[in-house]
C-alpha atoms as a PDB file:
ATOM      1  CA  UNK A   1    -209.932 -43.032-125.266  1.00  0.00           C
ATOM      2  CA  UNK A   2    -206.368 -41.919-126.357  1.00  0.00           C
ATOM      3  CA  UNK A   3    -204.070 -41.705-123.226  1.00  0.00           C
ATOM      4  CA  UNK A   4    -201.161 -40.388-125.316  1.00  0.00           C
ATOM      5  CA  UNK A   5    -200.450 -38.840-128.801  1.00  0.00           C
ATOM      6  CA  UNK A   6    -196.671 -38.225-129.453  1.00  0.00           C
ATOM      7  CA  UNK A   7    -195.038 -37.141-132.538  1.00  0.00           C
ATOM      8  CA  UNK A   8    -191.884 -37.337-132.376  1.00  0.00           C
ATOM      9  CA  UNK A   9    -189.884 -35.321-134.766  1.00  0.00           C
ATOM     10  CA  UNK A  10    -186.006 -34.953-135.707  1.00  0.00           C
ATOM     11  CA  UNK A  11    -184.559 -31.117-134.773  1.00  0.00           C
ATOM     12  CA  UNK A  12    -183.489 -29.063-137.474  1.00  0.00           C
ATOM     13  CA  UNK A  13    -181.265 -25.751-137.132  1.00  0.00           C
ATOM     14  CA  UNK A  14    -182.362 -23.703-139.943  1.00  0.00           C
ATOM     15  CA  UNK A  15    -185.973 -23.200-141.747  1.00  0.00           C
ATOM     16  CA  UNK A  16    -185.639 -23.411-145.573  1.00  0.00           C
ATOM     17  CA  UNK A  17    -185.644 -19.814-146.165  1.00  0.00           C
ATOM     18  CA  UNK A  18    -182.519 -19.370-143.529  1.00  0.00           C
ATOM     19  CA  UNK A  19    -180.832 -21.710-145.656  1.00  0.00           C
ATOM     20  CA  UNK A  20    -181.121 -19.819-148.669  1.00  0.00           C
ATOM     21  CA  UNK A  21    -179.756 -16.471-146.475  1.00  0.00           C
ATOM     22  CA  UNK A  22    -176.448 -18.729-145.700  1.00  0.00           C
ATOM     23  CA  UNK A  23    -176.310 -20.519-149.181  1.00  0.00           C
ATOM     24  CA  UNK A  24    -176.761 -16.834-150.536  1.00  0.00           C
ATOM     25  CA  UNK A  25    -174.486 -15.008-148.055  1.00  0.00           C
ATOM     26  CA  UNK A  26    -171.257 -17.776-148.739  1.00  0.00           C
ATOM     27  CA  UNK A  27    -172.010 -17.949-152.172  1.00  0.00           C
ATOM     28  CA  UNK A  28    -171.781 -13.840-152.716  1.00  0.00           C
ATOM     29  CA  UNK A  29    -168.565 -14.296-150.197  1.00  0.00           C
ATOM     30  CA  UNK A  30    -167.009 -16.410-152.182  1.00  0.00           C
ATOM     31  CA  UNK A  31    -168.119 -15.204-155.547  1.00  0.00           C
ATOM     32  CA  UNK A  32    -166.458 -11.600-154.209  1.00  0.00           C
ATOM     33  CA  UNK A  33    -163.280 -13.737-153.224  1.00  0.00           C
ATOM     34  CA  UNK A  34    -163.160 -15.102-156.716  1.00  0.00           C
ATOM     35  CA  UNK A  35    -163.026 -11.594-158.434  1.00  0.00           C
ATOM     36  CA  UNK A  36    -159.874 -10.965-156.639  1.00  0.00           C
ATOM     37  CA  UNK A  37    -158.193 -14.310-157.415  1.00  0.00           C
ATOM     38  CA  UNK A  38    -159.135 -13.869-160.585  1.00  0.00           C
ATOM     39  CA  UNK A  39    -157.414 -10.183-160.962  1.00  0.00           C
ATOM     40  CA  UNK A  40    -154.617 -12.097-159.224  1.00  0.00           C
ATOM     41  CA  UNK A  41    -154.306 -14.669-161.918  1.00  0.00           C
ATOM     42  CA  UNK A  42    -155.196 -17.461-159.521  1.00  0.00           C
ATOM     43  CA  UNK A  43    -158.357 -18.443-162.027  1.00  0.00           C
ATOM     44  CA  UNK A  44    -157.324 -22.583-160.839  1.00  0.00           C
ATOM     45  CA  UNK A  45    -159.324 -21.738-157.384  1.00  0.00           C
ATOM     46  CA  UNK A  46    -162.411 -20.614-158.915  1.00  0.00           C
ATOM     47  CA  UNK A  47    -163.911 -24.414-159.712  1.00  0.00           C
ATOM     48  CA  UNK A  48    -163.163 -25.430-156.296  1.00  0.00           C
ATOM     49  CA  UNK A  49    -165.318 -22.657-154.652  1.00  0.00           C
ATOM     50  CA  UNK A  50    -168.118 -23.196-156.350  1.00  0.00           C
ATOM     51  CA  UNK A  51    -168.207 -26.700-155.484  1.00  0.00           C
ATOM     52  CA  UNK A  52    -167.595 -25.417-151.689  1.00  0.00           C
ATOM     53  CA  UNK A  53    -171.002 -23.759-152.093  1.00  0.00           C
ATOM     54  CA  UNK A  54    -172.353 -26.481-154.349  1.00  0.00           C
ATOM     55  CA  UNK A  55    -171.500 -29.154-150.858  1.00  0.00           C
ATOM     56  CA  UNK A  56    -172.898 -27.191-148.836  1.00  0.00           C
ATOM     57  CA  UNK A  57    -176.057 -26.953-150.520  1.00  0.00           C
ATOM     58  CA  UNK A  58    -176.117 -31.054-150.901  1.00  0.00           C
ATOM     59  CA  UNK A  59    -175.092 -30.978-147.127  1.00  0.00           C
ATOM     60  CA  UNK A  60    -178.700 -28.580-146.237  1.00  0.00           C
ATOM     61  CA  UNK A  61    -180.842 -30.820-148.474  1.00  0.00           C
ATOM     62  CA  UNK A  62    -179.492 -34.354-147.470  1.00  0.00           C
ATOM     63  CA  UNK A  63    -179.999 -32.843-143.989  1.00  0.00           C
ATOM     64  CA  UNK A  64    -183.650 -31.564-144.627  1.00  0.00           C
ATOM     65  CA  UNK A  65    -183.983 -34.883-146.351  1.00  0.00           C
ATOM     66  CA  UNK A  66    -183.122 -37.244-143.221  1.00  0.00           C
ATOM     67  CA  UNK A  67    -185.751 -34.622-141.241  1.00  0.00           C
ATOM     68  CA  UNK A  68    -188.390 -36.517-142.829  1.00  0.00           C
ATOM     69  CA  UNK A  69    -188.304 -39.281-140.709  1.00  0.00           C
ATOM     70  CA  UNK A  70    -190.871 -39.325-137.253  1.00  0.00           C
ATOM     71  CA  UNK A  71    -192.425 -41.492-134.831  1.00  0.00           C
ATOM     72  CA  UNK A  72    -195.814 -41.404-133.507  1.00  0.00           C
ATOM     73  CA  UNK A  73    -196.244 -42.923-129.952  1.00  0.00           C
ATOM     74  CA  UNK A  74    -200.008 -43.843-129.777  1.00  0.00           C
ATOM     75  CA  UNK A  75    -201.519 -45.218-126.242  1.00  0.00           C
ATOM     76  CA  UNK A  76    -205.292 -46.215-126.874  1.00  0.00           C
ATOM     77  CA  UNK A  77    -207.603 -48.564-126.509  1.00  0.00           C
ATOM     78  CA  UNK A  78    -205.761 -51.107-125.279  1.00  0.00           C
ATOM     79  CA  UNK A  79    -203.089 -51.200-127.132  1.00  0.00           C
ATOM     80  CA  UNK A  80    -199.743 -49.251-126.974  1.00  0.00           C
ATOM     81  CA  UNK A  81    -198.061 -48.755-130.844  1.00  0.00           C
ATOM     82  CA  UNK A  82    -195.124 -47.246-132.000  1.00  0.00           C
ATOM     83  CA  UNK A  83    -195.351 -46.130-135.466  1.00  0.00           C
ATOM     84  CA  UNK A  84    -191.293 -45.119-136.924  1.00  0.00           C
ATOM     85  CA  UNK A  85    -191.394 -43.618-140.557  1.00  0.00           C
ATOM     86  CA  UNK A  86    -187.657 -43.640-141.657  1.00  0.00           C
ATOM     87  CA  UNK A  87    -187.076 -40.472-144.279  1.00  0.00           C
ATOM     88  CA  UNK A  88    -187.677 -42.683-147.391  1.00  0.00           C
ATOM     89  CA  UNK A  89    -191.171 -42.954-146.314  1.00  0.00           C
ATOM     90  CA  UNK A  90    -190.807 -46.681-145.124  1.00  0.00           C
ATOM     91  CA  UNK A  91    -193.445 -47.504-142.123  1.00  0.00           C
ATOM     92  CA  UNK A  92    -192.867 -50.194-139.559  1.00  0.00           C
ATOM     93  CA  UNK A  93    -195.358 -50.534-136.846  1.00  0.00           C
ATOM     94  CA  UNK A  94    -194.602 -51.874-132.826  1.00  0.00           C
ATOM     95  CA  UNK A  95    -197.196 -52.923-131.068  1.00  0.00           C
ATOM     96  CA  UNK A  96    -197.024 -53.278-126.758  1.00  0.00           C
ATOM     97  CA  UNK A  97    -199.589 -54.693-124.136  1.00  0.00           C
ATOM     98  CA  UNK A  98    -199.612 -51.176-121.848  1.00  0.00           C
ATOM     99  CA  UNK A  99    -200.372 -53.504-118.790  1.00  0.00           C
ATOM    100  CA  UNK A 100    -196.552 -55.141-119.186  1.00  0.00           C
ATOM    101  CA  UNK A 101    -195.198 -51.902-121.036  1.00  0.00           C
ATOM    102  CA  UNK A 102    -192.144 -50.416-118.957  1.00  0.00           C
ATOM    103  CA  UNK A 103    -190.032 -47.304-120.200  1.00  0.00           C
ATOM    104  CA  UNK A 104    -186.530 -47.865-119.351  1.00  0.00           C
ATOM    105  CA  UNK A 105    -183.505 -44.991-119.573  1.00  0.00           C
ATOM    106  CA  UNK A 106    -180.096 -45.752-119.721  1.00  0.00           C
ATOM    107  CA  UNK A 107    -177.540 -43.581-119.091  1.00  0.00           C
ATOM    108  CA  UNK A 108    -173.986 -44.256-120.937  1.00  0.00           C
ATOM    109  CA  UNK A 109    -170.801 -43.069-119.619  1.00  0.00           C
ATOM    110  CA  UNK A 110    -170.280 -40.235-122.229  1.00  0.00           C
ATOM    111  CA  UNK A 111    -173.719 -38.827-121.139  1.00  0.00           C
ATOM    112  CA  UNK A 112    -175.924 -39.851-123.772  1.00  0.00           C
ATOM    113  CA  UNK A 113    -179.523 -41.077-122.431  1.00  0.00           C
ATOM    114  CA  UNK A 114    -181.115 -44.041-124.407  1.00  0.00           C
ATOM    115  CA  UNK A 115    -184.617 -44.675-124.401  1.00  0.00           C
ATOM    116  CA  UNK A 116    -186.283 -48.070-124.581  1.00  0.00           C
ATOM    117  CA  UNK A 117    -190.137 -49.233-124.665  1.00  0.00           C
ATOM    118  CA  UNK A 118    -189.883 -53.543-123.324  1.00  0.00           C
ATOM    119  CA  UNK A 119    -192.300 -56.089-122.739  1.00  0.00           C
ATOM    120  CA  UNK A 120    -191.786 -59.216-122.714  1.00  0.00           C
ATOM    121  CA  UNK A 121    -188.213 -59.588-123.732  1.00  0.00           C
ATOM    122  CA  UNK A 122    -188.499 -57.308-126.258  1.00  0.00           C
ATOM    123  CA  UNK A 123    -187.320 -53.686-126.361  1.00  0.00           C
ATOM    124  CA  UNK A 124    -187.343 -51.103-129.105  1.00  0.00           C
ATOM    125  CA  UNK A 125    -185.223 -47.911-128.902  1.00  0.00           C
ATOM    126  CA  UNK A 126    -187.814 -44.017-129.038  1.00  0.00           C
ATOM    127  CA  UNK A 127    -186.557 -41.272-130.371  1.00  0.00           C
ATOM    128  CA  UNK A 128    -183.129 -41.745-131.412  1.00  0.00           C
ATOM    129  CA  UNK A 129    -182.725 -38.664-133.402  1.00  0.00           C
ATOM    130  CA  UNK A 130    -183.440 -36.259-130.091  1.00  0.00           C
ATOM    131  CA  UNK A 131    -181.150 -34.912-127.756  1.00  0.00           C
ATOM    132  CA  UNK A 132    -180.392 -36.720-124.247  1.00  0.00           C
ATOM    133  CA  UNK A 133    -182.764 -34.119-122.272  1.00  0.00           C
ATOM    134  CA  UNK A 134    -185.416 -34.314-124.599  1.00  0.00           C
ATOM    135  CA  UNK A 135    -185.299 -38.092-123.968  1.00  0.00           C
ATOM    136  CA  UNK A 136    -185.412 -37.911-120.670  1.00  0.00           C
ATOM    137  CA  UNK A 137    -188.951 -35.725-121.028  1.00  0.00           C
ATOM    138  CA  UNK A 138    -190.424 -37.892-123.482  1.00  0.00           C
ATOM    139  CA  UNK A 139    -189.694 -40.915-121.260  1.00  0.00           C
ATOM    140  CA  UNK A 140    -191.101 -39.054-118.428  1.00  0.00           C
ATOM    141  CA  UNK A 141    -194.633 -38.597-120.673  1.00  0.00           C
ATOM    142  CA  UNK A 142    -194.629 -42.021-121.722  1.00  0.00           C
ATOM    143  CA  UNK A 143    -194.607 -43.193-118.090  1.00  0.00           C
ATOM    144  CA  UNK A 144    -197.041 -41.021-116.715  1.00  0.00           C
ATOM    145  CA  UNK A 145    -199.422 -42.368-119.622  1.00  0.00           C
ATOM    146  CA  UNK A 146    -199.103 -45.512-118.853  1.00  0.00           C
ATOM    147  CA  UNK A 147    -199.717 -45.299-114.903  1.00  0.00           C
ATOM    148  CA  UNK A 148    -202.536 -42.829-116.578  1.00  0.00           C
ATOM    149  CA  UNK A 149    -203.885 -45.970-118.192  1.00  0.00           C
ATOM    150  CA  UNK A 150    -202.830 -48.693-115.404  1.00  0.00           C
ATOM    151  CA  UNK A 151    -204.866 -46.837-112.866  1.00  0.00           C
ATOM    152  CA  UNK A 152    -207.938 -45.584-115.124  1.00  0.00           C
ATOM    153  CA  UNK A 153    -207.826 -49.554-115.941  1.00  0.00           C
ATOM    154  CA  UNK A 154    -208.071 -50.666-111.980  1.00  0.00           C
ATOM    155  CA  UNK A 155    -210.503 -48.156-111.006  1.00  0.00           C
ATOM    156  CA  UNK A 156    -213.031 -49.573-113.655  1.00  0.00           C
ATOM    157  CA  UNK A 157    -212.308 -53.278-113.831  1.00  0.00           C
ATOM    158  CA  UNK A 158    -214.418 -55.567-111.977  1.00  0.00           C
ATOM    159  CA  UNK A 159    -214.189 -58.875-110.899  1.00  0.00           C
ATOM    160  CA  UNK A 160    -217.258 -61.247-112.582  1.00  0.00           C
END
């Protein structure tokens, strides 16, 4: 029986193809810009706008690239595992008893919400690429899942 089922996911601001409509849009802007410096005899300025667009294309891609990355939060069996796939495809795997599993939030001074699976003197960090309130939510899941679990777990143990 799987309790909970989270993947967790990086946020991106643009889909690929609204990244070509920017790329496209600057690059015409620019490449209209460059006409007129050219007629002006400022041809020096040319190079250096077509690496502005050529940046901000390596800026969209090493962005898209880093979006890669995920966790999956899986609560089954008895076992609670954190799976955390980094964007070069590298897997490490964290495994929790759910019994002695507590979700802990920390607020920092700034604002900033950090969320922490610990057991047993150990804590690892969830979801460091979200925002603050999406933290807070996923911490909220995570909890009821595991009071999900405790109490499914109390209801049907017995005592031999």
């Amino acid at each position: 029986m799987t309790v909970i089922d989270l993947t967790l996911t990086p946020n991106r601001s643009f889909d690929r193809g609204h990244v070509r409509w920017v790329l496209g849009g600057v690059g015409l802007v620019f490449f209209l810009g460059g006409l007129r410096f050219l007629a002006l005899g400022a041809w020096p300025i040319l190079p250096f706008m077509a690496l502005d667009v050529l940046l901000l294309w390596w800026a969209f891609r090493a962005s898209y690239a880093s979006g890669r990355g995920h966790e999956r939060l899986v609560l089954a069996e008895d076992r609670l595992e954190l799976l955390r796939v980094s964007a070069k495809g590298t897997e490490r795997r964290f495994g929790f008893e759910p019994l002695w599993t507590r979700v802990q939030l920390e607020e920092t001074p700034l604002g900033d919400v950090r969320l922490w699976l610990a057991a047993h003197g150990r804590r690892v960090s969830v979801g460091r690429f979200l925002s603050p309130g999406e933290r807070r939510e996923v911490g909220e899941v995570i909890s009821a899942g595991l009071e999900r679990y405790r109490s499914g777990r109390s209801s049907t143990s017995s005592i031999a």
